[in-house]
PDB file of N, CA and C in Angstrom:
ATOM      1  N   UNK A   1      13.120  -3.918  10.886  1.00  0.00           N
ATOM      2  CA  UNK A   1      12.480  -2.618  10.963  1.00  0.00           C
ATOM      3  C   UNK A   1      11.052  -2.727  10.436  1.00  0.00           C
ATOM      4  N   UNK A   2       9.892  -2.016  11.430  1.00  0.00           N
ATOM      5  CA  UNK A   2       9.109  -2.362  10.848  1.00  0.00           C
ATOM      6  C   UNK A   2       7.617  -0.974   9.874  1.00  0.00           C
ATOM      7  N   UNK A   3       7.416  -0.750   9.444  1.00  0.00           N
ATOM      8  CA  UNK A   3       6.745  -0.145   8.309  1.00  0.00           C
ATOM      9  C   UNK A   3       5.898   0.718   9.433  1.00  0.00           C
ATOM     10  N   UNK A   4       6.493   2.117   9.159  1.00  0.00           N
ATOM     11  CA  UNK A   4       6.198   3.547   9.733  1.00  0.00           C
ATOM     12  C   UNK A   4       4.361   3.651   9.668  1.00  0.00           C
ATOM     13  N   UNK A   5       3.503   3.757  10.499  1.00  0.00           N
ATOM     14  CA  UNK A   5       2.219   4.393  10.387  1.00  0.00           C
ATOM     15  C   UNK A   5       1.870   5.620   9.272  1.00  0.00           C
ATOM     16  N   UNK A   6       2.886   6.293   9.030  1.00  0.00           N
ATOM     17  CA  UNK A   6       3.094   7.335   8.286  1.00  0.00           C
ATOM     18  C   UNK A   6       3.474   7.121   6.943  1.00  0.00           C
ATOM     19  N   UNK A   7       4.223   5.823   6.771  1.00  0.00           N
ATOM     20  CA  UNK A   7       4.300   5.431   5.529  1.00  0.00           C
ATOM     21  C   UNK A   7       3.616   5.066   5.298  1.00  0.00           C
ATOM     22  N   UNK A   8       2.722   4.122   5.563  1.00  0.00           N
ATOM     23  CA  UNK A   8       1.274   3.451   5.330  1.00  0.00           C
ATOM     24  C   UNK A   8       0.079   4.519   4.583  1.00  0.00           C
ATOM     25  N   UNK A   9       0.618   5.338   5.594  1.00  0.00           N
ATOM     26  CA  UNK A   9      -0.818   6.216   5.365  1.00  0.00           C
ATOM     27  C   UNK A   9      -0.654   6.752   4.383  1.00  0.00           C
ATOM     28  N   UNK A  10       0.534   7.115   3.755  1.00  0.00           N
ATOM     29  CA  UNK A  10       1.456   8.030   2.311  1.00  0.00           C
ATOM     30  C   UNK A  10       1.067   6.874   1.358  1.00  0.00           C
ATOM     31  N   UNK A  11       1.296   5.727   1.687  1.00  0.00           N
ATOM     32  CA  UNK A  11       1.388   5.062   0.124  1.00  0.00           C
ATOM     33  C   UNK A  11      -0.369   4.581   0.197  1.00  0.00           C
ATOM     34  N   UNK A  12      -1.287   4.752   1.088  1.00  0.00           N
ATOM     35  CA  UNK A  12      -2.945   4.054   0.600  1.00  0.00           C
ATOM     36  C   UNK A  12      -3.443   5.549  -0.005  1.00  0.00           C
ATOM     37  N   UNK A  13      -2.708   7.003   0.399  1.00  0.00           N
ATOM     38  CA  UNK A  13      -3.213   8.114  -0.218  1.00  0.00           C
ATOM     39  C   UNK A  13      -3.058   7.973  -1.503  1.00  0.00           C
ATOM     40  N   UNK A  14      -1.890   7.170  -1.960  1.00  0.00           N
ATOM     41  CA  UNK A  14      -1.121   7.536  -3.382  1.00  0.00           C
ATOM     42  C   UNK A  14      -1.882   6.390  -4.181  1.00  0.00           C
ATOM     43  N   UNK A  15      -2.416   5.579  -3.105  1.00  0.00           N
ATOM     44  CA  UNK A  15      -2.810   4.509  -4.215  1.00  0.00           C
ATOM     45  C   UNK A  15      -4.764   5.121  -4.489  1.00  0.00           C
ATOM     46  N   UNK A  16      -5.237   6.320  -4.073  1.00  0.00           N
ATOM     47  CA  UNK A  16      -6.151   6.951  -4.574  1.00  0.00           C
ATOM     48  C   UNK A  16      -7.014   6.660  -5.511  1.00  0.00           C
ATOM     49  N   UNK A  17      -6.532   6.851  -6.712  1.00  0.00           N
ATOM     50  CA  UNK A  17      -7.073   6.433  -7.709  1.00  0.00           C
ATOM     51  C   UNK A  17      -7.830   5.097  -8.276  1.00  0.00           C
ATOM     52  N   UNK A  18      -7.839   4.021  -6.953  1.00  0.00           N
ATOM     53  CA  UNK A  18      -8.065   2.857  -7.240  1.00  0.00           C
ATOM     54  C   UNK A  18      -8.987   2.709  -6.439  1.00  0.00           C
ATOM     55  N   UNK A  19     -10.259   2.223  -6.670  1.00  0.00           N
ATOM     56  CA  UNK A  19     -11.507   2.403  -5.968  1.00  0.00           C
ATOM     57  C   UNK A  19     -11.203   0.694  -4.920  1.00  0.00           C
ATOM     58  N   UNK A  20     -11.768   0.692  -3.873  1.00  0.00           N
ATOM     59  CA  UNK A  20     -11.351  -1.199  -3.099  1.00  0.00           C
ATOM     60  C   UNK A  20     -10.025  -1.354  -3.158  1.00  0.00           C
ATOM     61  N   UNK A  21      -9.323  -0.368  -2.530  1.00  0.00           N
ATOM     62  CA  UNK A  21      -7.818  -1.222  -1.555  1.00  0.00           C
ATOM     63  C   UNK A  21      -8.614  -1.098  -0.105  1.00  0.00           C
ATOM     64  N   UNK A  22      -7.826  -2.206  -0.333  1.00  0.00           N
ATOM     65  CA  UNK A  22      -7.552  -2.605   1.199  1.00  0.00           C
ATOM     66  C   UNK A  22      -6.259  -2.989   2.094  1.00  0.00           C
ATOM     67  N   UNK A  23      -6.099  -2.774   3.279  1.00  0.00           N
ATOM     68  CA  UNK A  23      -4.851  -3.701   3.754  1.00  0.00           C
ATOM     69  C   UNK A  23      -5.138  -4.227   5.022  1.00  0.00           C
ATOM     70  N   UNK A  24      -4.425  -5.093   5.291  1.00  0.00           N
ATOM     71  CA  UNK A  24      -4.447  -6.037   6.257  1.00  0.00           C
ATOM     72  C   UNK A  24      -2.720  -6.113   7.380  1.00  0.00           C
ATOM     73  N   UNK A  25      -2.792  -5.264   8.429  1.00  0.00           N
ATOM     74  CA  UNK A  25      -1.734  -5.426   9.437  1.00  0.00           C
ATOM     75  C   UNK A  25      -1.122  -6.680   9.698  1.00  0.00           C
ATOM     76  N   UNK A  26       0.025  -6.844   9.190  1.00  0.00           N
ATOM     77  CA  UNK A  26       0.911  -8.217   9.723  1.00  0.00           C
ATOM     78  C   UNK A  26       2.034  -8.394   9.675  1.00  0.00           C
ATOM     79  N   UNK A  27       2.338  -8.641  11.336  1.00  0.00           N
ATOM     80  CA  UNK A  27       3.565  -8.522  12.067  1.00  0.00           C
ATOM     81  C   UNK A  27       4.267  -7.227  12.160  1.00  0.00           C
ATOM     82  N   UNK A  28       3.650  -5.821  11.924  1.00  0.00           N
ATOM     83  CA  UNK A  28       4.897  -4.751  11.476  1.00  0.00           C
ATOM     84  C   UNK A  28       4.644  -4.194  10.106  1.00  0.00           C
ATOM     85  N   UNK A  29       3.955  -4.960   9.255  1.00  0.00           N
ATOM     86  CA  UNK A  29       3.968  -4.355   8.047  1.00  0.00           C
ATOM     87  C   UNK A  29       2.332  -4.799   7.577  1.00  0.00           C
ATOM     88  N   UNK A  30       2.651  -4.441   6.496  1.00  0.00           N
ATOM     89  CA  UNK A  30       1.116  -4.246   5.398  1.00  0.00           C
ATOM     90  C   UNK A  30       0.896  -5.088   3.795  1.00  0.00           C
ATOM     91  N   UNK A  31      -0.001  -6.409   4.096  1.00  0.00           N
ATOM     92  CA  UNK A  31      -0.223  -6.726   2.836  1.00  0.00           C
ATOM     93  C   UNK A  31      -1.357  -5.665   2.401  1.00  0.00           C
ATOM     94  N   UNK A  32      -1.798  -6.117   0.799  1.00  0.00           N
ATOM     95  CA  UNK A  32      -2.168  -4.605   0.131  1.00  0.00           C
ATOM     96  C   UNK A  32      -2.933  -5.863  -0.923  1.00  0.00           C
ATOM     97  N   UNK A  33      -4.240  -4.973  -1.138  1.00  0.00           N
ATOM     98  CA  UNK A  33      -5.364  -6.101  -1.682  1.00  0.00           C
ATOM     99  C   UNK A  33      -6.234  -4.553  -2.358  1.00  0.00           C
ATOM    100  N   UNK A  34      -6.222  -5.147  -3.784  1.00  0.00           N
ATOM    101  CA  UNK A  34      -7.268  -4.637  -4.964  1.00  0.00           C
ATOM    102  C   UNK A  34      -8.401  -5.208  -5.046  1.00  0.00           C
ATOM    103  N   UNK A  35      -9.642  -5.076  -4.788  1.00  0.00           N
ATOM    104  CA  UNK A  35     -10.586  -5.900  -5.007  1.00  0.00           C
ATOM    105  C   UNK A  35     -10.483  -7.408  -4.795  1.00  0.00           C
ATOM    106  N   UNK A  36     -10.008  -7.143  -3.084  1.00  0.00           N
ATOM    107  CA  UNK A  36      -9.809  -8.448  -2.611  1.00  0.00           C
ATOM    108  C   UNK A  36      -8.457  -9.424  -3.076  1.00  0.00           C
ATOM    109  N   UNK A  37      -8.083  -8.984  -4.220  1.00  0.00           N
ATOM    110  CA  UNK A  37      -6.593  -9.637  -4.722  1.00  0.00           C
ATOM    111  C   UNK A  37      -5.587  -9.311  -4.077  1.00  0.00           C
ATOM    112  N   UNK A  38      -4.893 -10.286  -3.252  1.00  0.00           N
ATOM    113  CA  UNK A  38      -3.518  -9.539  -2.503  1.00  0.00           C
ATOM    114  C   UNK A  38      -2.454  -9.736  -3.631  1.00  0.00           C
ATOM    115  N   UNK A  39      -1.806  -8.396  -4.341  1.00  0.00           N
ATOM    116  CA  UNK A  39      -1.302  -7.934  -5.005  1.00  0.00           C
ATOM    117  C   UNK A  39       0.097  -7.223  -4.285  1.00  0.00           C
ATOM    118  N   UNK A  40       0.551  -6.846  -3.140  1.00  0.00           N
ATOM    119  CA  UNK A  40       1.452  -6.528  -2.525  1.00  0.00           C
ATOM    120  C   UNK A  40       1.640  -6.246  -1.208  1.00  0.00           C
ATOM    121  N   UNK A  41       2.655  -5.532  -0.805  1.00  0.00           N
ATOM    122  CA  UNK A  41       2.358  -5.052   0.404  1.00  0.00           C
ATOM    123  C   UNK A  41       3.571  -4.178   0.956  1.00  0.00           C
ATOM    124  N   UNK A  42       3.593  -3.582   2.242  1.00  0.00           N
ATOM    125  CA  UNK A  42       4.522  -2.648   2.494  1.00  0.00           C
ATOM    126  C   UNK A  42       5.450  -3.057   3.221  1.00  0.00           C
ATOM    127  N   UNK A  43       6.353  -2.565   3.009  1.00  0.00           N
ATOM    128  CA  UNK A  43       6.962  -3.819   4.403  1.00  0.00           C
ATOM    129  C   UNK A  43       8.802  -2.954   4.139  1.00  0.00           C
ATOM    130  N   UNK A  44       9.235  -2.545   5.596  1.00  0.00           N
ATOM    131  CA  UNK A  44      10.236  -1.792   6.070  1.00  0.00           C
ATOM    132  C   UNK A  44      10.093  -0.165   5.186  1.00  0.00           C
ATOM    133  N   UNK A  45       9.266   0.197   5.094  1.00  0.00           N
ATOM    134  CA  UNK A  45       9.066   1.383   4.324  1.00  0.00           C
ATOM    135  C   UNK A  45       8.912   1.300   2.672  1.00  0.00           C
ATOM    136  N   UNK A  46       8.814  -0.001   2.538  1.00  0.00           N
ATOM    137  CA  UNK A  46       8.911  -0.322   0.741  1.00  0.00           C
ATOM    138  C   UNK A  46       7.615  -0.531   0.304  1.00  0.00           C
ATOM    139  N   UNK A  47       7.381   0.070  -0.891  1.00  0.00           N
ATOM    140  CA  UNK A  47       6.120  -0.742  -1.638  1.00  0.00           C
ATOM    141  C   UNK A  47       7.022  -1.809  -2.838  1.00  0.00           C
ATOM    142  N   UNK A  48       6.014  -3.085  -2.708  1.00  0.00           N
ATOM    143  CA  UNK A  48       6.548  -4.288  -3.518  1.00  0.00           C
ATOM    144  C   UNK A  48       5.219  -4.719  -3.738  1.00  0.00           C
ATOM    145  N   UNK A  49       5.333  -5.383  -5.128  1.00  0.00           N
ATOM    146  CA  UNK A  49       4.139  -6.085  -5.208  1.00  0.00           C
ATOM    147  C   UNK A  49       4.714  -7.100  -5.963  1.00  0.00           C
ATOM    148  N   UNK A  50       3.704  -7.780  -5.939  1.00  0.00           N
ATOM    149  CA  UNK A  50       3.981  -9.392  -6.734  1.00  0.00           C
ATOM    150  C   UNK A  50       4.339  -9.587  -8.196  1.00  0.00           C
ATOM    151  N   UNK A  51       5.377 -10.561  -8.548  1.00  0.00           N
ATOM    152  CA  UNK A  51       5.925 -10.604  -9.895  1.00  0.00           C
ATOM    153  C   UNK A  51       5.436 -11.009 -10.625  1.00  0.00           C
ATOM    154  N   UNK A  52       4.439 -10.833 -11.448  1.00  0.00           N
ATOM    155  CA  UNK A  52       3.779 -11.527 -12.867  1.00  0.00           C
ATOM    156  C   UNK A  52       4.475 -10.720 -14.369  1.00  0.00           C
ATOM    157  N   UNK A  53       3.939 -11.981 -14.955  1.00  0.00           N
ATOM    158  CA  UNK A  53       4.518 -11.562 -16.697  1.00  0.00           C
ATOM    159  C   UNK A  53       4.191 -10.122 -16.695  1.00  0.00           C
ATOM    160  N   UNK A  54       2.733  -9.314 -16.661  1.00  0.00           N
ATOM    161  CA  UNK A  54       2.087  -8.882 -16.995  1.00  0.00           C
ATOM    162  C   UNK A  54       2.659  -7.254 -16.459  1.00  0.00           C
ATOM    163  N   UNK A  55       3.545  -7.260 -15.587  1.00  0.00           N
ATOM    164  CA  UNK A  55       4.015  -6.207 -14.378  1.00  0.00           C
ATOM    165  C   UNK A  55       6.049  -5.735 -15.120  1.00  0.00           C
ATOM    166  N   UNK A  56       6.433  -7.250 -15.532  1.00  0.00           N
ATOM    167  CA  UNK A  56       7.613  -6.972 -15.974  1.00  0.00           C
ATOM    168  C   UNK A  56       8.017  -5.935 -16.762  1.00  0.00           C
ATOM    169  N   UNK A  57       6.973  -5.629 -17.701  1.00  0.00           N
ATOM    170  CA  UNK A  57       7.000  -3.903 -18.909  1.00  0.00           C
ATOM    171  C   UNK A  57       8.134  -2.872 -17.918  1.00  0.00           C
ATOM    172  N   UNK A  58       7.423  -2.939 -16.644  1.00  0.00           N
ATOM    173  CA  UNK A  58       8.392  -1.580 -15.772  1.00  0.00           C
ATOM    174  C   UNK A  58       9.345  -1.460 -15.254  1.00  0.00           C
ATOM    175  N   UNK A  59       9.898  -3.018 -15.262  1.00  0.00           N
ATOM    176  CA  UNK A  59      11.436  -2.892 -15.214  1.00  0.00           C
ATOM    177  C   UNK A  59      12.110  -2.467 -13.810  1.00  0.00           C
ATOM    178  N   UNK A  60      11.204  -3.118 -13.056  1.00  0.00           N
ATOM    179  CA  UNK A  60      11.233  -2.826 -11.575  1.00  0.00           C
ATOM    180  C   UNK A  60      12.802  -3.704 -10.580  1.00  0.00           C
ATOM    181  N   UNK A  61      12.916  -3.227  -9.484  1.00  0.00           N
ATOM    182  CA  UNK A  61      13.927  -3.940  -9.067  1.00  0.00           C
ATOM    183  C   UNK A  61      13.596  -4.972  -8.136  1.00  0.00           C
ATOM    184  N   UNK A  62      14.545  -6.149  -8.530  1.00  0.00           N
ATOM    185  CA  UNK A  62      13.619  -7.382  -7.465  1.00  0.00           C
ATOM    186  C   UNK A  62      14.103  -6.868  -6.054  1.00  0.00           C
ATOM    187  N   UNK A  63      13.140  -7.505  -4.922  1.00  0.00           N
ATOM    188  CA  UNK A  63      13.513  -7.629  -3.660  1.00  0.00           C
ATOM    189  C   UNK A  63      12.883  -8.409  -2.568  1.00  0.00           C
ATOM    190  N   UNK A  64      13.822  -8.569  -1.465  1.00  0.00           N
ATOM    191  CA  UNK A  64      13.355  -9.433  -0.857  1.00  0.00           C
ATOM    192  C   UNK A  64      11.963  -9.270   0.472  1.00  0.00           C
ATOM    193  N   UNK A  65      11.025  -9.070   0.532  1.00  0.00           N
ATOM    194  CA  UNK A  65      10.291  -8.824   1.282  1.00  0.00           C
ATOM    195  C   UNK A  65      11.117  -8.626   2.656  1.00  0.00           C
ATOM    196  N   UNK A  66      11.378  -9.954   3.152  1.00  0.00           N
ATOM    197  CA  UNK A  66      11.484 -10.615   4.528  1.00  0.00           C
ATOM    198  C   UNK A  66      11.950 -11.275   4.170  1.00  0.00           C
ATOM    199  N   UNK A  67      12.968 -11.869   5.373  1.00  0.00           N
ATOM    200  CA  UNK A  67      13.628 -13.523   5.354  1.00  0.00           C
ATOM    201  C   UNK A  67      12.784 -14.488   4.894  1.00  0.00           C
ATOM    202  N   UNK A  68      13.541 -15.118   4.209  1.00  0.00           N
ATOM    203  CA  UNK A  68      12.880 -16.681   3.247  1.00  0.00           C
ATOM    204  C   UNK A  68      11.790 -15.988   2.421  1.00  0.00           C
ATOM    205  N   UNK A  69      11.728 -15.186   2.322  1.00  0.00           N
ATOM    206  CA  UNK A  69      10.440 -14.806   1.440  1.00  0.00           C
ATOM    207  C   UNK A  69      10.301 -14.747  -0.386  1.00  0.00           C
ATOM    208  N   UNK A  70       9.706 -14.930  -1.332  1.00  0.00           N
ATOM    209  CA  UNK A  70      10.029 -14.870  -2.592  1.00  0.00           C
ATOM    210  C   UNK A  70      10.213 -13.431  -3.013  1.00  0.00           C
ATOM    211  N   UNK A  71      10.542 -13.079  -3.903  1.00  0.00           N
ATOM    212  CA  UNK A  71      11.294 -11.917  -4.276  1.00  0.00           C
ATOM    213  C   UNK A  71       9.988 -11.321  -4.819  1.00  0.00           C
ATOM    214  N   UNK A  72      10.051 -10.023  -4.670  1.00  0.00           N
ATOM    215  CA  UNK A  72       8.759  -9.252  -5.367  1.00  0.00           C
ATOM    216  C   UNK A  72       9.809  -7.971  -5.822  1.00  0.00           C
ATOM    217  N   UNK A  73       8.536  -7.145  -6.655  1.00  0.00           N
ATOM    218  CA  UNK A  73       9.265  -6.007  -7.436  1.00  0.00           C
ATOM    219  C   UNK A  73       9.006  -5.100  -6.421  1.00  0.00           C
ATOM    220  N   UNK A  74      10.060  -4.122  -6.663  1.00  0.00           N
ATOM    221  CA  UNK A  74      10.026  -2.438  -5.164  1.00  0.00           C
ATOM    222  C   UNK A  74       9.588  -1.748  -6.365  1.00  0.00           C
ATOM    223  N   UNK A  75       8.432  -0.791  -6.095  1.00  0.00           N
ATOM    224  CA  UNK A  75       7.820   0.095  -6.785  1.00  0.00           C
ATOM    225  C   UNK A  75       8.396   1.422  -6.013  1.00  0.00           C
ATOM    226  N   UNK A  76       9.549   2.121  -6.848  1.00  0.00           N
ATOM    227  CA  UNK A  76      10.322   2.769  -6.597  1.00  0.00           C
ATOM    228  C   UNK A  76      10.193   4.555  -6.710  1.00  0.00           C
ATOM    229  N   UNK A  77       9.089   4.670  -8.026  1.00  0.00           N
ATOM    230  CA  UNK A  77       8.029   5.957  -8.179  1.00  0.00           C
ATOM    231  C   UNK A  77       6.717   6.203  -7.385  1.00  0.00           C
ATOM    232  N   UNK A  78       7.103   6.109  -6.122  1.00  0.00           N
ATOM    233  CA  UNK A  78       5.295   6.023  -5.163  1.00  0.00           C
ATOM    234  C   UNK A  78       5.009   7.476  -5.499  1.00  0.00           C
ATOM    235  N   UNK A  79       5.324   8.612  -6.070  1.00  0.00           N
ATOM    236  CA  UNK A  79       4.942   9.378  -5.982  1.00  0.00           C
ATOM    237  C   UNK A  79       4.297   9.743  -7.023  1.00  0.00           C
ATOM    238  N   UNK A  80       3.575   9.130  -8.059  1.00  0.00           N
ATOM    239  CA  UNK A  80       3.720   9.001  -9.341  1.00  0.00           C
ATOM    240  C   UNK A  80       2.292   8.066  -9.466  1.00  0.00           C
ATOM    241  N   UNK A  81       0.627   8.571  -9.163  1.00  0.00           N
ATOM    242  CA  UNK A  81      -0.081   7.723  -8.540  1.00  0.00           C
ATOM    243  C   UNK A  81      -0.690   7.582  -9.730  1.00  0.00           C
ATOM    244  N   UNK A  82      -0.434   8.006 -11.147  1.00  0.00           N
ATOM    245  CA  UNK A  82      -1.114   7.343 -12.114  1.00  0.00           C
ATOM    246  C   UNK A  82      -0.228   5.721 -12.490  1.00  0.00           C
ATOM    247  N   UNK A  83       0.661   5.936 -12.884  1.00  0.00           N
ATOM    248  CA  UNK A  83       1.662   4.984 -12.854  1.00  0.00           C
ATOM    249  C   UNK A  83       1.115   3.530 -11.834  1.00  0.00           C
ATOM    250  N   UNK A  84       1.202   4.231 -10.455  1.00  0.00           N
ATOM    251  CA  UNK A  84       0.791   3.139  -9.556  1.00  0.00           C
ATOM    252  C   UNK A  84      -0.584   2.822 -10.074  1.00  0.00           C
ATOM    253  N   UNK A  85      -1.237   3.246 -10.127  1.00  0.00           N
ATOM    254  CA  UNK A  85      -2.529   2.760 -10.303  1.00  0.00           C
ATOM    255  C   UNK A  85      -2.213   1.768 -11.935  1.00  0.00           C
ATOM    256  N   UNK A  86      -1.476   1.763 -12.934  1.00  0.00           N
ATOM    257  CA  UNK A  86      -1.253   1.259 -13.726  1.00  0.00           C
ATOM    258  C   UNK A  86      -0.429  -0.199 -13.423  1.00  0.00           C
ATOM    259  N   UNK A  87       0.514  -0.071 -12.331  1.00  0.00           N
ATOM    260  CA  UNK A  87       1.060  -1.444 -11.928  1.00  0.00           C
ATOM    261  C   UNK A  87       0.064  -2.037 -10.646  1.00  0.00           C
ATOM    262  N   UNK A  88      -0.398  -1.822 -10.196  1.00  0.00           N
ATOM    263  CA  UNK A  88      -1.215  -2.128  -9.319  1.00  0.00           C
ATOM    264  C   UNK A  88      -2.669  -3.239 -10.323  1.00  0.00           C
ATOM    265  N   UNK A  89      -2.999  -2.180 -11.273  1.00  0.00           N
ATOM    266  CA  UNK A  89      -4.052  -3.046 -12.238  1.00  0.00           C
ATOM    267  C   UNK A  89      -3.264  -4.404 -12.724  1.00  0.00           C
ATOM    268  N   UNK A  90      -2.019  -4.025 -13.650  1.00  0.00           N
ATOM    269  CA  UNK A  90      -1.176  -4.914 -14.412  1.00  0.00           C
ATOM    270  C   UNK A  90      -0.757  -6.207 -13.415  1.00  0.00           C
ATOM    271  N   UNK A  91      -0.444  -5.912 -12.186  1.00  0.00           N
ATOM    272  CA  UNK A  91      -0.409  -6.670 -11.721  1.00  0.00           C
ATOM    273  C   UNK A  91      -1.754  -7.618 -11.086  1.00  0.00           C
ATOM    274  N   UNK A  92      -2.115  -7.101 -10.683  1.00  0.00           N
ATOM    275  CA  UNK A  92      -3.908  -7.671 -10.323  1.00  0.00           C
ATOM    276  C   UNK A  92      -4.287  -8.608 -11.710  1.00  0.00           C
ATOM    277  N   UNK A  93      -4.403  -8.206 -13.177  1.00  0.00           N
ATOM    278  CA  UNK A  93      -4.646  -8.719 -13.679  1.00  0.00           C
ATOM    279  C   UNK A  93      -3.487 -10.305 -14.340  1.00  0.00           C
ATOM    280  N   UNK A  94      -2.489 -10.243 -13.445  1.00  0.00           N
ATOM    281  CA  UNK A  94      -1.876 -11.515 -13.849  1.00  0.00           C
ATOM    282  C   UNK A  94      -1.509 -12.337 -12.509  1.00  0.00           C
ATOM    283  N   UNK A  95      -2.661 -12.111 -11.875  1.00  0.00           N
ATOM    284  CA  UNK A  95      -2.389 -12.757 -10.558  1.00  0.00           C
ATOM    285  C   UNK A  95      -3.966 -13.826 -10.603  1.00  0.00           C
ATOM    286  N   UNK A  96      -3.701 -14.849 -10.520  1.00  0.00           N
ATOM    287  CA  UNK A  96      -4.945 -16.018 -10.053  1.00  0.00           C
ATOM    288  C   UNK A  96      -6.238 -15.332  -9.220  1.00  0.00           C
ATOM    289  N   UNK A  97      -7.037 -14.590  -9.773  1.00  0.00           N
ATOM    290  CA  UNK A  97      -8.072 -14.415  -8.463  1.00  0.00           C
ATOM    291  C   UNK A  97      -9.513 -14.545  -9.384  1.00  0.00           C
ATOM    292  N   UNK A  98     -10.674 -14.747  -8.148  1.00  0.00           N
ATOM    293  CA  UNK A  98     -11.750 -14.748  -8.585  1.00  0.00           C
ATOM    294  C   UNK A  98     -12.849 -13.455  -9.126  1.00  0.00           C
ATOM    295  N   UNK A  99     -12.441 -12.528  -9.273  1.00  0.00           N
ATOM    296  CA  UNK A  99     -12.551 -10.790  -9.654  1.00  0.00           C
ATOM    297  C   UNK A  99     -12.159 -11.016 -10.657  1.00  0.00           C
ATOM    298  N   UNK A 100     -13.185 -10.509 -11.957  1.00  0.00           N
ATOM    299  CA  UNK A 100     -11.996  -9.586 -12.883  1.00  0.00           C
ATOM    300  C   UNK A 100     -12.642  -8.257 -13.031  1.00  0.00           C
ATOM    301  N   UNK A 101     -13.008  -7.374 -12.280  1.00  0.00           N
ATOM    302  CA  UNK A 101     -13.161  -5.958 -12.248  1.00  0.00           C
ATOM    303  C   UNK A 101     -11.599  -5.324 -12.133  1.00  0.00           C
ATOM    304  N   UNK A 102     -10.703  -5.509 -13.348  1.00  0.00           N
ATOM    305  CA  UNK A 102      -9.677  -4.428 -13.179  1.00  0.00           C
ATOM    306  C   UNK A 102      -9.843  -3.756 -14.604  1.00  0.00           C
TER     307      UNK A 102
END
């Protein structure tokens, strides 16, 4: 199943508060980039983003993107866009990138 136009558009509203998202269309779904850091993405109607130390505080539930894929956390409060904007940073900041504007 692949990630509703409508969901897309619900979760880049919610992610508001964060000045430089971006996403990038692939296959059906949506990776999801903070100041160029790909930090997550959407995929069958889910927001997930990537597992770092720094993200674990929230106690998120693992899941599987896609077949063979590594497990990321489902951000399960999308409605809740301070929050997101708080795992979205937390995560950005324990991910390898050349940015540190978080």
């Amino acid at each position: 199943m692949a990630t509703s136009k409508e969901y897309k558009d619900f979760i880049i509203e919610q992610l508001e508060l964060l000045d430089n998202i971006t996403y990038k269309a692939m296959m059906g779904e949506f990776l999801l980039y903070y100041n160029d850091v790909l930090f997550g993405g959407i995929y069958d109607n889910r927001l997930l983003v990537k597992i770092v130390d720094a993200n674990k505080k929230y106690n998120m539930q693992e899941q599987i993107p896609y077949e063979s894929a590594k497990p990321m956390y489902l951000v399960d409060d999308v409605d809740n866009k301070e929050l997101l904007k708080e795992i979205v940073i937390e995560t950005c900041k324990g991910l390898p990138n050349k940015n540190s504007d978080f």
